[in-house]
Protein backbone atom coordinates (compact mmCIF):
# COMPACT_ATOMS: atom_id res chain seq x y z
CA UNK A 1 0.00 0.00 0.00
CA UNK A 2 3.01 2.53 0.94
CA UNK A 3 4.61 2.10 -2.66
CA UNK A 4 1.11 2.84 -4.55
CA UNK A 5 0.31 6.03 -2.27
CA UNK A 6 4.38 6.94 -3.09
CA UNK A 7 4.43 6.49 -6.58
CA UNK A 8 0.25 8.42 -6.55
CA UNK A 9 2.52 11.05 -4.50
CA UNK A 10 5.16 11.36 -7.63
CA UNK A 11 2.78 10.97 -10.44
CA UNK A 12 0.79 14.08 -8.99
CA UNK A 13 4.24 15.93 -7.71
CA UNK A 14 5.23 15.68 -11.10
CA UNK A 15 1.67 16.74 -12.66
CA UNK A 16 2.31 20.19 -10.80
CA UNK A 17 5.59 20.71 -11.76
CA UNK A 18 4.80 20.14 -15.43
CA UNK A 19 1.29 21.98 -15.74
CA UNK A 20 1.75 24.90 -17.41
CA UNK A 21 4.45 23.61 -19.85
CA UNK A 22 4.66 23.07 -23.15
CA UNK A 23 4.94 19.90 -25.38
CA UNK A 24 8.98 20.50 -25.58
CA UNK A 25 9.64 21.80 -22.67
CA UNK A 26 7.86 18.36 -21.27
CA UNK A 27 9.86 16.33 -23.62
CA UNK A 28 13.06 18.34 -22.59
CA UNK A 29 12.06 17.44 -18.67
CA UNK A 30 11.72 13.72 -19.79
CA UNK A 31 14.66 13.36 -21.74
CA UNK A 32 16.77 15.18 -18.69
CA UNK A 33 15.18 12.02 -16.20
CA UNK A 34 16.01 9.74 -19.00
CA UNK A 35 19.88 10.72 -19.27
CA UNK A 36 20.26 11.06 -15.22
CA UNK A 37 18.95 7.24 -14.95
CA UNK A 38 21.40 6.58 -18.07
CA UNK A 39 24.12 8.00 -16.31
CA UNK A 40 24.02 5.11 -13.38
CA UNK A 41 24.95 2.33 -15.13
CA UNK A 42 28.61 4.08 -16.30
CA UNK A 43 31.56 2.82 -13.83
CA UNK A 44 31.67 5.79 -11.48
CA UNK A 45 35.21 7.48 -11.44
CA UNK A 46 36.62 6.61 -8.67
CA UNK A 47 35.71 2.33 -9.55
CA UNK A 48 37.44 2.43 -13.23
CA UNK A 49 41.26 0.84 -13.23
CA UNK A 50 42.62 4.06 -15.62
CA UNK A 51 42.10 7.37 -15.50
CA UNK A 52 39.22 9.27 -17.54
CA UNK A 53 38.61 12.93 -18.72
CA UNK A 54 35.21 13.93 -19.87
CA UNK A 55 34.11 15.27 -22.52
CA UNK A 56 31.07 17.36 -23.74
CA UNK A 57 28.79 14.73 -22.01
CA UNK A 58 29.07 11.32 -20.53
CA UNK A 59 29.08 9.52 -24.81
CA UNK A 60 32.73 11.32 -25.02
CA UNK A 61 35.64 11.95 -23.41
CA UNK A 62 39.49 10.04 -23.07
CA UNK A 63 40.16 7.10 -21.28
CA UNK A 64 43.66 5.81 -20.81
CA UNK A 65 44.20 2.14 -18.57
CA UNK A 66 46.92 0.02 -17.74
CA UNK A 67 45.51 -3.36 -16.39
CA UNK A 68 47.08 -5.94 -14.52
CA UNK A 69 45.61 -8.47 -12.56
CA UNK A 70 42.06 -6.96 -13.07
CA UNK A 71 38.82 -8.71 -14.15
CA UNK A 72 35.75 -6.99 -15.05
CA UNK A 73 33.76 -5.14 -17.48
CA UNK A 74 34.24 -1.10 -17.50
CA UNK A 75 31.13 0.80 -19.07
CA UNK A 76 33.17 4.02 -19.87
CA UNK A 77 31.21 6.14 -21.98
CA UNK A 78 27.41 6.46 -23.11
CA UNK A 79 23.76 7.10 -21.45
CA UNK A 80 20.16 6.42 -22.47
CA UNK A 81 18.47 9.62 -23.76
CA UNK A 82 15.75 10.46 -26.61
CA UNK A 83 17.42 13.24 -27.69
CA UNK A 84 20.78 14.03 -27.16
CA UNK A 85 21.97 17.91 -27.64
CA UNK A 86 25.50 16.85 -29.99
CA UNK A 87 23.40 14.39 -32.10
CA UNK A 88 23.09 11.16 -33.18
CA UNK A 89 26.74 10.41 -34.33
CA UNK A 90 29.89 9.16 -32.13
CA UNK A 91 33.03 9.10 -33.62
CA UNK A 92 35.28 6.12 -31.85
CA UNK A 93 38.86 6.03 -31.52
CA UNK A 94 40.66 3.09 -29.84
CA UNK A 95 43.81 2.14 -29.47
CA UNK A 96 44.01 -1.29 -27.71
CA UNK A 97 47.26 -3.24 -26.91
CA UNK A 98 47.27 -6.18 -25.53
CA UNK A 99 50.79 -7.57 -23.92
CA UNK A 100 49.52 -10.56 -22.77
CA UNK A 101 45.22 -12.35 -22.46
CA UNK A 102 42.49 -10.80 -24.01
CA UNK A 103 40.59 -7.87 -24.09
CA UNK A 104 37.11 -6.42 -25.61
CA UNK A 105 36.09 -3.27 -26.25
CA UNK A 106 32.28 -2.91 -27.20
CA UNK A 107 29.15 -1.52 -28.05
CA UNK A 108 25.78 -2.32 -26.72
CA UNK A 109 22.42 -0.60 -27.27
CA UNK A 110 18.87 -1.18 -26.21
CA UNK A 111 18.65 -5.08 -25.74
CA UNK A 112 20.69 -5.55 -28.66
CA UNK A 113 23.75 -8.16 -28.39
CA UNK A 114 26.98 -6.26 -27.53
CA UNK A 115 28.85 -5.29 -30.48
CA UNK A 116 32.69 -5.97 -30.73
CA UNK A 117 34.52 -2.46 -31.89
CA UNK A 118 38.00 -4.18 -30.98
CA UNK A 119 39.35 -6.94 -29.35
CA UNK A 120 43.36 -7.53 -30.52
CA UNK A 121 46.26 -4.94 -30.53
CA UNK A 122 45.56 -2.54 -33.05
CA UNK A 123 43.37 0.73 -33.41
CA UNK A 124 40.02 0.95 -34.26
CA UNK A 125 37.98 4.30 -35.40
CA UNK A 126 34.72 4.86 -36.91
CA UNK A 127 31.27 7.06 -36.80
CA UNK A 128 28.24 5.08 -35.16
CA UNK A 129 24.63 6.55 -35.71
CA UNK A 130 23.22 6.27 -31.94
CA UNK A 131 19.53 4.61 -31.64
CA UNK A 132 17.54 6.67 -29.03
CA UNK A 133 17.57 4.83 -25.75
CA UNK A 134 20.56 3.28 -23.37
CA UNK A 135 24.12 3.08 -25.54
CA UNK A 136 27.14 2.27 -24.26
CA UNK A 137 30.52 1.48 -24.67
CA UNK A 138 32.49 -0.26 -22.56
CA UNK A 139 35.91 -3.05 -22.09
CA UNK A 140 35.98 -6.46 -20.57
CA UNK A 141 39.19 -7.41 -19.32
CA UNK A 142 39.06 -11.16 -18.14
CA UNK A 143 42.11 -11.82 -15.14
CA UNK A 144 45.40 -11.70 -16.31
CA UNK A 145 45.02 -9.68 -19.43
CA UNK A 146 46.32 -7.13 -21.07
């Protein structure tokens, strides 16, 4: 009963704060809620193995790593929105190089299966036209890669 009368309590909370608005300015307020939930599932600064400068907003920036006796998966740039400000298109550059194990850097949007961008020593760089909803790329590093 507590979690209907809380989420009646948002529902009209946010009915207020929206009446008066128009059409954009609702779908401007909607994509803003969208991008802050996006922005949860990136590996918070202080968790990621290397060191990262942002860019513009949370789809671009630098990201420089030296792992070593590290296993995980790093989602290091990307968000969910409808309707993001610098457009649709990401340009990717990636330098990868692997001294020893295996490494992945990747793609993934929506529900879709993860897409591999790079996974042996090399560089990798391309435009991608960004779907609306959650994108994000990211590198798995399984133990003693890298």
């Amino acid at each position: 009963m507590k979690k209907i009368v809380l989420a009646l309590t948002f529902v009209l909370v946010g009915s207020f704060m929206l009446a008066g608005c128009s059409k954009d300015e609702i779908l401007d307020h909607y994509n803003n809620i969208v991008q802050s939930a996006g922005a949860i599932e990136l590996t918070g600064k202080s968790s990621l193995e290397g060191t990262k400068e942002k860019g513009i907003d949370d789809y671009t920036g630098t990201y420089t790593a030296d792992y070593e006796n590290f296993s995980d998966t790093e989602y290091l740039f990307g968000g969910t929105s409808i309707k993001r400000e610098a457009g649709k298109e990401l340009s990717i550059d990636c330098t990868l190089e692997i001294m020893e194990g295996t490494a992945k850097v990747f793609w993934i949007s929506g529900s879709d299966e993860a897409v591999t961008l790079i996974e042996t020593t090399g560089t990798y760089s391309d435009t991608i036209t960004l779907p609306d909803g959650g994108n994000y790329i990211g590198i798995i590093v399984p133990c003693n890669s890298v």
